[in-house]
PDB file of N, CA and C in Angstrom:
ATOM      1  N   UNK A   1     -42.816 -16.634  59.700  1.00  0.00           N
ATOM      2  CA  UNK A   1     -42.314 -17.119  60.951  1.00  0.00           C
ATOM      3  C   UNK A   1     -40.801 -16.973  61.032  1.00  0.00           C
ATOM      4  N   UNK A   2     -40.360 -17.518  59.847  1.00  0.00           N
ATOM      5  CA  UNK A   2     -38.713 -17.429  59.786  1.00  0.00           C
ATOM      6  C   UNK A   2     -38.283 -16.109  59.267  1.00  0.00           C
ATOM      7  N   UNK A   3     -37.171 -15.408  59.456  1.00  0.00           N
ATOM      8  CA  UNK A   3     -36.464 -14.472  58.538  1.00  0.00           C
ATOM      9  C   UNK A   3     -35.779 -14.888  58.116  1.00  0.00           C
ATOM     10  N   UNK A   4     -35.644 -14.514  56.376  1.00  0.00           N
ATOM     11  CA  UNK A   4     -34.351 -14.815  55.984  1.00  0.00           C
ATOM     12  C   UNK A   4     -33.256 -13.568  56.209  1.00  0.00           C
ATOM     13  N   UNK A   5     -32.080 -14.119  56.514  1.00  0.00           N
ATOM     14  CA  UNK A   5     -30.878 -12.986  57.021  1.00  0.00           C
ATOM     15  C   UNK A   5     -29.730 -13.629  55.878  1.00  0.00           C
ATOM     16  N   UNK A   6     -29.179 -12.390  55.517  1.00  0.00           N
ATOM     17  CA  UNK A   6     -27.784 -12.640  54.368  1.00  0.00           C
ATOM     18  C   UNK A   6     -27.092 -13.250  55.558  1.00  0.00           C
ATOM     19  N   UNK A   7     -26.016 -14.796  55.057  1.00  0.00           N
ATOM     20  CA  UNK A   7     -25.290 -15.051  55.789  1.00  0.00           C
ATOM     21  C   UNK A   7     -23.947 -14.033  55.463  1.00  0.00           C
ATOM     22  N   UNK A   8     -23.263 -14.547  56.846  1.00  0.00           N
ATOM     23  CA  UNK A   8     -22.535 -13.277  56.669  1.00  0.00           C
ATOM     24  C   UNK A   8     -20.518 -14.049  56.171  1.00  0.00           C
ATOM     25  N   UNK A   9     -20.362 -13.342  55.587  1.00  0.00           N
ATOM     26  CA  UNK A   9     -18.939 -14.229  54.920  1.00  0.00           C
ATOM     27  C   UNK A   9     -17.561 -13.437  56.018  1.00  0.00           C
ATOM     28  N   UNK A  10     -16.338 -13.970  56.107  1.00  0.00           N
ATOM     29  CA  UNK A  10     -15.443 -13.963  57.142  1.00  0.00           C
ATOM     30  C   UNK A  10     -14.726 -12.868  56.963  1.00  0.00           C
ATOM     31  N   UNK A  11     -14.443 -12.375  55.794  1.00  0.00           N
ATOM     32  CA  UNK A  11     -14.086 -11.222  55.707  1.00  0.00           C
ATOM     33  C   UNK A  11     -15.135 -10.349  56.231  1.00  0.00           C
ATOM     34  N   UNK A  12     -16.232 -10.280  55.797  1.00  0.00           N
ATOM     35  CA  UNK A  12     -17.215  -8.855  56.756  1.00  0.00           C
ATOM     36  C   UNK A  12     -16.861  -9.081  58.051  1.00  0.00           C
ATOM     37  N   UNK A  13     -17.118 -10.403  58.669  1.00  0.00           N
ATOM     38  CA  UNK A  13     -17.206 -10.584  60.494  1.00  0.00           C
ATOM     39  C   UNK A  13     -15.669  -9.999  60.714  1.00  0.00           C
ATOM     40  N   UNK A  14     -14.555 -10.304  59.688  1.00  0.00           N
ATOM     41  CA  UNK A  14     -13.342  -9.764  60.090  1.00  0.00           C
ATOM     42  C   UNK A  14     -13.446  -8.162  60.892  1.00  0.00           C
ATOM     43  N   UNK A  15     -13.531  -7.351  59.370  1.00  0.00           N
ATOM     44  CA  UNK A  15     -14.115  -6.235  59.594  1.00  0.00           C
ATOM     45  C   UNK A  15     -14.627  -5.761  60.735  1.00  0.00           C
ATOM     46  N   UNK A  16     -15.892  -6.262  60.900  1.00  0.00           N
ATOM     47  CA  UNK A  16     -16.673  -6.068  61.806  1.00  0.00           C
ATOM     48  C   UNK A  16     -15.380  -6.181  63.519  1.00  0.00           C
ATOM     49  N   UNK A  17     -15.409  -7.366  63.366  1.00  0.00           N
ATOM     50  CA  UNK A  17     -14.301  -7.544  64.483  1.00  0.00           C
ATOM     51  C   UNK A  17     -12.970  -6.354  64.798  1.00  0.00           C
ATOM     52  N   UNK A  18     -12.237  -5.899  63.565  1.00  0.00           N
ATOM     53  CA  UNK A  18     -11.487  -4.691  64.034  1.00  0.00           C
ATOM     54  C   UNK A  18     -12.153  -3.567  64.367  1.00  0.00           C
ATOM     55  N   UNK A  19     -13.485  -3.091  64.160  1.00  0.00           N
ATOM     56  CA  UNK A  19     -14.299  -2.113  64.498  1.00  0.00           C
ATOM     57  C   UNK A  19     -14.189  -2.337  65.896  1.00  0.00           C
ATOM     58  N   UNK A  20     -14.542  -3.535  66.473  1.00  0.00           N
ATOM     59  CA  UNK A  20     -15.014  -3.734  67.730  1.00  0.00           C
ATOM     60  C   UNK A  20     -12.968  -3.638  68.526  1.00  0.00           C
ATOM     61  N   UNK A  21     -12.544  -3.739  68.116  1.00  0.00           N
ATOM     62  CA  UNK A  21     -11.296  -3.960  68.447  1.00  0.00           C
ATOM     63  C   UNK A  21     -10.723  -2.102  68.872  1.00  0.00           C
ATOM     64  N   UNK A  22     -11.066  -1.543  67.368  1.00  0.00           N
ATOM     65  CA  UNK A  22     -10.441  -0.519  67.651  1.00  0.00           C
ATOM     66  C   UNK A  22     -11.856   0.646  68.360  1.00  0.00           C
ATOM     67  N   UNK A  23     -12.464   0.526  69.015  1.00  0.00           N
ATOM     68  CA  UNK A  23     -13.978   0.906  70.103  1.00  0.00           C
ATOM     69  C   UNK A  23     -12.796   0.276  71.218  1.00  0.00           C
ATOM     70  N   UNK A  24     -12.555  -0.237  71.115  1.00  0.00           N
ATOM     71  CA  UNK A  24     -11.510  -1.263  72.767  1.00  0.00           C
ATOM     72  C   UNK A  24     -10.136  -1.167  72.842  1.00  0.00           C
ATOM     73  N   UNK A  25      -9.597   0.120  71.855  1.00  0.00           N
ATOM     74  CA  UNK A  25      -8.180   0.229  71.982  1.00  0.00           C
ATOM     75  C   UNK A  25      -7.835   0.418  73.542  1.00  0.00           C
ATOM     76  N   UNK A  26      -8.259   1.409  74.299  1.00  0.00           N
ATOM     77  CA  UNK A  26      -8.100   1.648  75.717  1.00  0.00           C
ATOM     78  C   UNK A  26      -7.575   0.318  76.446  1.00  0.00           C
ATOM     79  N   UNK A  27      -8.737  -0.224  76.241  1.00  0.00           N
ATOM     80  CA  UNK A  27      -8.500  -1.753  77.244  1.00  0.00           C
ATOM     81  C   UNK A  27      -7.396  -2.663  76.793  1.00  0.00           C
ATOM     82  N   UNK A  28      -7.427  -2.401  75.336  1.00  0.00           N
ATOM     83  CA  UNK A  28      -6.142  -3.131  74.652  1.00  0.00           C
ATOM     84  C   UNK A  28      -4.774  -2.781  75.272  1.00  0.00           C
ATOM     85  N   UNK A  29      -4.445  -1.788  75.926  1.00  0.00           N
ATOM     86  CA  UNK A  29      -3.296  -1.108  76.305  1.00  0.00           C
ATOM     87  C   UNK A  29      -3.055  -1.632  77.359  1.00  0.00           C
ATOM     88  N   UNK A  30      -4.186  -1.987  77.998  1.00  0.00           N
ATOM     89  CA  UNK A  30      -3.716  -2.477  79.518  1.00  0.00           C
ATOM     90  C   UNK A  30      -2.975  -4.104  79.515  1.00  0.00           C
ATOM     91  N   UNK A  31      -3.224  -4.821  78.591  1.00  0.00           N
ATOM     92  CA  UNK A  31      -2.390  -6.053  78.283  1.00  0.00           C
ATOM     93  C   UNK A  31      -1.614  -5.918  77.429  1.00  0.00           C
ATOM     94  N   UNK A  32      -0.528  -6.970  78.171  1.00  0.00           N
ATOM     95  CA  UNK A  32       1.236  -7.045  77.398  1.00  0.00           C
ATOM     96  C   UNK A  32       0.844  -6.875  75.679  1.00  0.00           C
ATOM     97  N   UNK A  33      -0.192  -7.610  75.314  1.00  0.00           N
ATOM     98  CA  UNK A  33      -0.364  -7.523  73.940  1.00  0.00           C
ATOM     99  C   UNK A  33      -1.373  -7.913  73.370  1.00  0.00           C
ATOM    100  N   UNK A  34      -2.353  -8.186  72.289  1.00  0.00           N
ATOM    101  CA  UNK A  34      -3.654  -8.388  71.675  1.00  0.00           C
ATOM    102  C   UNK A  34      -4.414  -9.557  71.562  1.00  0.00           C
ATOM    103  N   UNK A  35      -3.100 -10.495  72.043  1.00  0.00           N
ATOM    104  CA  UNK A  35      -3.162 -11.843  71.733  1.00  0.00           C
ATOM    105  C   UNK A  35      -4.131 -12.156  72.862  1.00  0.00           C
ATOM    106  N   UNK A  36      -2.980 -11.692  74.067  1.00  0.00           N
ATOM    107  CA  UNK A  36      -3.250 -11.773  75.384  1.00  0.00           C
ATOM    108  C   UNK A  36      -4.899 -11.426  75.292  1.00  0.00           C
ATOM    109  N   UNK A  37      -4.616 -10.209  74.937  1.00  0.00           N
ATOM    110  CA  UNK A  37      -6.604  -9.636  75.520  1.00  0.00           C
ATOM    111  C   UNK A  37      -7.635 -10.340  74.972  1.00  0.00           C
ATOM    112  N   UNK A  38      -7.460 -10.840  73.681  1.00  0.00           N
ATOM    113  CA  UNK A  38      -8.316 -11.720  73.031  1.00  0.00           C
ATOM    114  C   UNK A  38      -8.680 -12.708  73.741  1.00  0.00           C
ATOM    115  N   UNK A  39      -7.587 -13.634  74.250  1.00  0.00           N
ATOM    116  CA  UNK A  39      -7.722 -14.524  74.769  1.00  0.00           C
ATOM    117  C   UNK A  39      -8.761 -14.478  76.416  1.00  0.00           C
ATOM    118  N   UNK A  40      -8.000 -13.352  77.006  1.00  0.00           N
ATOM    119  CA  UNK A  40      -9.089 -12.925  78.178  1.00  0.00           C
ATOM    120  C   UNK A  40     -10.362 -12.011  78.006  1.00  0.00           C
ATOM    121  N   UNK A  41     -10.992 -11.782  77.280  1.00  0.00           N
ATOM    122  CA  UNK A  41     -11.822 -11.076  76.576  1.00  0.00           C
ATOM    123  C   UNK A  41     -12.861 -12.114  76.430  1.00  0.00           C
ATOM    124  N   UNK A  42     -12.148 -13.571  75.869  1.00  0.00           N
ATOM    125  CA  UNK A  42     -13.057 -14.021  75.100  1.00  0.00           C
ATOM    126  C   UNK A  42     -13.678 -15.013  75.608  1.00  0.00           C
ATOM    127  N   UNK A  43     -12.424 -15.295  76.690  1.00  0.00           N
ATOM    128  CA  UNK A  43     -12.834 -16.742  77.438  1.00  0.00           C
ATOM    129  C   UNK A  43     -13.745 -16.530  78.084  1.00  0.00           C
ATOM    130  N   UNK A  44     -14.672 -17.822  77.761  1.00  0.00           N
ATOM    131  CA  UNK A  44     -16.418 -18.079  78.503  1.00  0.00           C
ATOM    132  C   UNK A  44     -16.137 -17.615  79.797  1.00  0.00           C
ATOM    133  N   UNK A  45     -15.433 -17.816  80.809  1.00  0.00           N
ATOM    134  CA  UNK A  45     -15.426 -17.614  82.165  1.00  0.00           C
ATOM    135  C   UNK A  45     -13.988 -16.920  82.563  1.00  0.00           C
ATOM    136  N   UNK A  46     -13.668 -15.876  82.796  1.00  0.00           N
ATOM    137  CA  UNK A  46     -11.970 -15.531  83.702  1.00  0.00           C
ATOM    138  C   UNK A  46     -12.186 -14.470  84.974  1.00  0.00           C
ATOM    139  N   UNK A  47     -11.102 -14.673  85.110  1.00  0.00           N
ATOM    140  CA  UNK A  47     -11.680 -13.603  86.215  1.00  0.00           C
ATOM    141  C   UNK A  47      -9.779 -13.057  86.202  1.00  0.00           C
ATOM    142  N   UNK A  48      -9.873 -11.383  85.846  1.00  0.00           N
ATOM    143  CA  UNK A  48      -9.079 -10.481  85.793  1.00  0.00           C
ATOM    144  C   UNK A  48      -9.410  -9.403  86.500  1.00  0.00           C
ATOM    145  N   UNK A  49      -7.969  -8.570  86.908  1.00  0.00           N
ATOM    146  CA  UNK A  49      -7.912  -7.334  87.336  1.00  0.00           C
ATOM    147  C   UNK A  49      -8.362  -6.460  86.858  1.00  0.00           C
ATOM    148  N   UNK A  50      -8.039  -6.531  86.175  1.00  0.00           N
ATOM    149  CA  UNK A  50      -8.519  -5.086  84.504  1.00  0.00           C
ATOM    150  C   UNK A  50      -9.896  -5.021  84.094  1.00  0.00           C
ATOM    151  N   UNK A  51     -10.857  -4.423  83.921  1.00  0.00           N
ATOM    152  CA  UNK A  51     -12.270  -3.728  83.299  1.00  0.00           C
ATOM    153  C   UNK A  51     -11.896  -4.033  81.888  1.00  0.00           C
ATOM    154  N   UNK A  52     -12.502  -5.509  82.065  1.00  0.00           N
ATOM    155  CA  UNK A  52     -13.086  -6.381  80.040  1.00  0.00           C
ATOM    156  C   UNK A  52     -14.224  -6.243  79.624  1.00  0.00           C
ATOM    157  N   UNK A  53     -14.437  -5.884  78.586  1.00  0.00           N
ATOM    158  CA  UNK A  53     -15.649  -6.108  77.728  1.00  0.00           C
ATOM    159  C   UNK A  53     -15.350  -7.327  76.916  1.00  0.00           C
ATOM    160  N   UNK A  54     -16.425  -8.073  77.514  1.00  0.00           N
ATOM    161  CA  UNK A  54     -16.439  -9.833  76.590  1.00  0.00           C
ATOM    162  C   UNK A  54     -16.568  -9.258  75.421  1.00  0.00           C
ATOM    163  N   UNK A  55     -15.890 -10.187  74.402  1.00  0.00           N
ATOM    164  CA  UNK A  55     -15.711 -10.349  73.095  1.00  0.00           C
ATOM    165  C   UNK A  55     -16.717 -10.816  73.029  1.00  0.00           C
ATOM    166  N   UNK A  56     -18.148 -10.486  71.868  1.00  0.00           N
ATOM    167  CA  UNK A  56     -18.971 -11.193  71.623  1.00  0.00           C
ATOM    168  C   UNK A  56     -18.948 -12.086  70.786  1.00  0.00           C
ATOM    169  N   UNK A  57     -19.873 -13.416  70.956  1.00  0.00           N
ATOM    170  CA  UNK A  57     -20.063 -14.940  70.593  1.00  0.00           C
ATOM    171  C   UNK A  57     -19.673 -14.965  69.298  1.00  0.00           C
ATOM    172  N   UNK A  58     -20.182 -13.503  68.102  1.00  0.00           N
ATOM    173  CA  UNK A  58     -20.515 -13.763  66.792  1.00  0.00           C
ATOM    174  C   UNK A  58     -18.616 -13.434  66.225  1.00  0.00           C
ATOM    175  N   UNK A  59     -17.763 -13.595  66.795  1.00  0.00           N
ATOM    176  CA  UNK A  59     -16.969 -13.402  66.603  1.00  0.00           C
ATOM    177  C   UNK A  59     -15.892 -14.437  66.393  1.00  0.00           C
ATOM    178  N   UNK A  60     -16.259 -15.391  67.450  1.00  0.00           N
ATOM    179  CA  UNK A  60     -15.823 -16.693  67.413  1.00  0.00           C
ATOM    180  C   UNK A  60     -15.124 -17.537  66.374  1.00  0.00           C
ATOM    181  N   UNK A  61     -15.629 -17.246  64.885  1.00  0.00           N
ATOM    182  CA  UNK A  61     -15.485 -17.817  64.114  1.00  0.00           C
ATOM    183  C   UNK A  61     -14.016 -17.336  62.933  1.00  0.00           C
ATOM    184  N   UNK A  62     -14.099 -16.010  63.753  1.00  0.00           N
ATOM    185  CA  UNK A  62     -13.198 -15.273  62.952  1.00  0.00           C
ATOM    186  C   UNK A  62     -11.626 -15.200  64.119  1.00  0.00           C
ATOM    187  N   UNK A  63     -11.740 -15.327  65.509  1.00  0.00           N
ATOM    188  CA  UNK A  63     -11.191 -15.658  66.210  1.00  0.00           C
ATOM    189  C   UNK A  63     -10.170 -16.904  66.295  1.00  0.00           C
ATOM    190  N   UNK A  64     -11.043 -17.740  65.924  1.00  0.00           N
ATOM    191  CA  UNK A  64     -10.666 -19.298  65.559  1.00  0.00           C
ATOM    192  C   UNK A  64      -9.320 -19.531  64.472  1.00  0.00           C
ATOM    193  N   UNK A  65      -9.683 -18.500  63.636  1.00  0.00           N
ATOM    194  CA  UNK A  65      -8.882 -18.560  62.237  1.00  0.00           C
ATOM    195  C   UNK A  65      -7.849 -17.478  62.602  1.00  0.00           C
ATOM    196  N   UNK A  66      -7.613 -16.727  63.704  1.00  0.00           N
ATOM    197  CA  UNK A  66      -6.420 -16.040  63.671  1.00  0.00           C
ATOM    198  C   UNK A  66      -4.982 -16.373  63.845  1.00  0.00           C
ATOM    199  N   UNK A  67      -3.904 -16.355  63.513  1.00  0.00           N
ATOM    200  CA  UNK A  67      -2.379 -16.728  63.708  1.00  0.00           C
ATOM    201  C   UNK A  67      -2.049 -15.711  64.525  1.00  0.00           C
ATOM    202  N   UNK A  68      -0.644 -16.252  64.829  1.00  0.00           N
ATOM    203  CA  UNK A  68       0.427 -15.123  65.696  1.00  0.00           C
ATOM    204  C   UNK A  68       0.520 -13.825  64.580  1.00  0.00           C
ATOM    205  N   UNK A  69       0.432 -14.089  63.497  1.00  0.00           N
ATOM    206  CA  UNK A  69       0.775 -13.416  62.595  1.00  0.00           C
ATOM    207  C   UNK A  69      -0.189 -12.364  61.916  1.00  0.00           C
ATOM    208  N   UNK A  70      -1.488 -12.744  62.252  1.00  0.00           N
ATOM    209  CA  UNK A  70      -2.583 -12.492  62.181  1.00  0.00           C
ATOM    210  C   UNK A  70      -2.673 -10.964  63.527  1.00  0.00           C
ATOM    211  N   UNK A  71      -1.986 -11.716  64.350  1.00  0.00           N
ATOM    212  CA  UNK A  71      -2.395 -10.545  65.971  1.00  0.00           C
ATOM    213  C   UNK A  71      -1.321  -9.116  65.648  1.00  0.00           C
ATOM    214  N   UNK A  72      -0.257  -9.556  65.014  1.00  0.00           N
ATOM    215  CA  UNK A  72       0.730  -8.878  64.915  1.00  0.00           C
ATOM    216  C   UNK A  72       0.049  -8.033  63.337  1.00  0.00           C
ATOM    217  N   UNK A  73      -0.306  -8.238  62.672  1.00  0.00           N
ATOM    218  CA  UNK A  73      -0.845  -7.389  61.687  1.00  0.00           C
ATOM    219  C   UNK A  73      -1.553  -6.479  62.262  1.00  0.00           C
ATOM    220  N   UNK A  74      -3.052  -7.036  62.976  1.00  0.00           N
ATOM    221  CA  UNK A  74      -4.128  -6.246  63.628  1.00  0.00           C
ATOM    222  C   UNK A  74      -3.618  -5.014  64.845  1.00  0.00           C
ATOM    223  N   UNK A  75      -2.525  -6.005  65.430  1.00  0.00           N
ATOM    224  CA  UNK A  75      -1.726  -4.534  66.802  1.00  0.00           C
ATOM    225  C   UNK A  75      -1.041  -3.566  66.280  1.00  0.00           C
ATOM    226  N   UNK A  76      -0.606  -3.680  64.468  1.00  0.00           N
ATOM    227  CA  UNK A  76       0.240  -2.544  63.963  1.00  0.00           C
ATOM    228  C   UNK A  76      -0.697  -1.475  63.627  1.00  0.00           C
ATOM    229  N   UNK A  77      -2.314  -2.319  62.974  1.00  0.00           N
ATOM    230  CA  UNK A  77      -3.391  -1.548  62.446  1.00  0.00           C
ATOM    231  C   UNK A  77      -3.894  -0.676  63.725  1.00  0.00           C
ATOM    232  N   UNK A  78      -3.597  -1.303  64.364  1.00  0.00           N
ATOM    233  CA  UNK A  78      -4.197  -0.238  65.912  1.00  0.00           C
ATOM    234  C   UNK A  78      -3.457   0.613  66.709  1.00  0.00           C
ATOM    235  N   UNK A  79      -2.281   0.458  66.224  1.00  0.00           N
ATOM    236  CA  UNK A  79      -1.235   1.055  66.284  1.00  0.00           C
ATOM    237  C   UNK A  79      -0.756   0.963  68.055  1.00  0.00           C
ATOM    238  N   UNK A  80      -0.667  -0.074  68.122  1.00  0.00           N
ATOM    239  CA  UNK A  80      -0.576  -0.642  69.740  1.00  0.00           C
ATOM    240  C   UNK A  80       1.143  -0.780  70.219  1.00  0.00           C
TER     241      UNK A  80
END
């Protein structure tokens, strides 16, 4: 009835998350900066000018734990 599924640890979802990040460089360009898009990306409800792809749910967790410092690492890796 149940599956068991490997839970998944924060470094993979990290991972996983810049994959999805850099698939969305395009859209990334259109905001001042990463922070920004995250934030409108992710929020349950916004309403923007710009063509977003919601950040999906399973991400949340790795979202939560990011710093300023954190955004500024990931926008150099993407080369933004």
């Amino acid at each position: 009835m149940f599956t068991s599924t490997k839970p998944i640890n924060d470094y993979e979802l990290l991972q996983q998350f810049k994959g999805f990040l850099t698939d969305h460089k395009a859209q990334i360009k259109d905001y001042p900066d990463l922070e920004t898009y995250v934030a409108n990306a992710h929020a349950g409800f916004y309403f923007t000018p710009l063509q977003t792809d919601k950040i999906p749910a399973r991400y949340n967790r790795v979202i939560r734990q990011l710093t300023s410092s954190d955004y500024q690492q990931l926008a150099k890796m993407l080369q933004l």
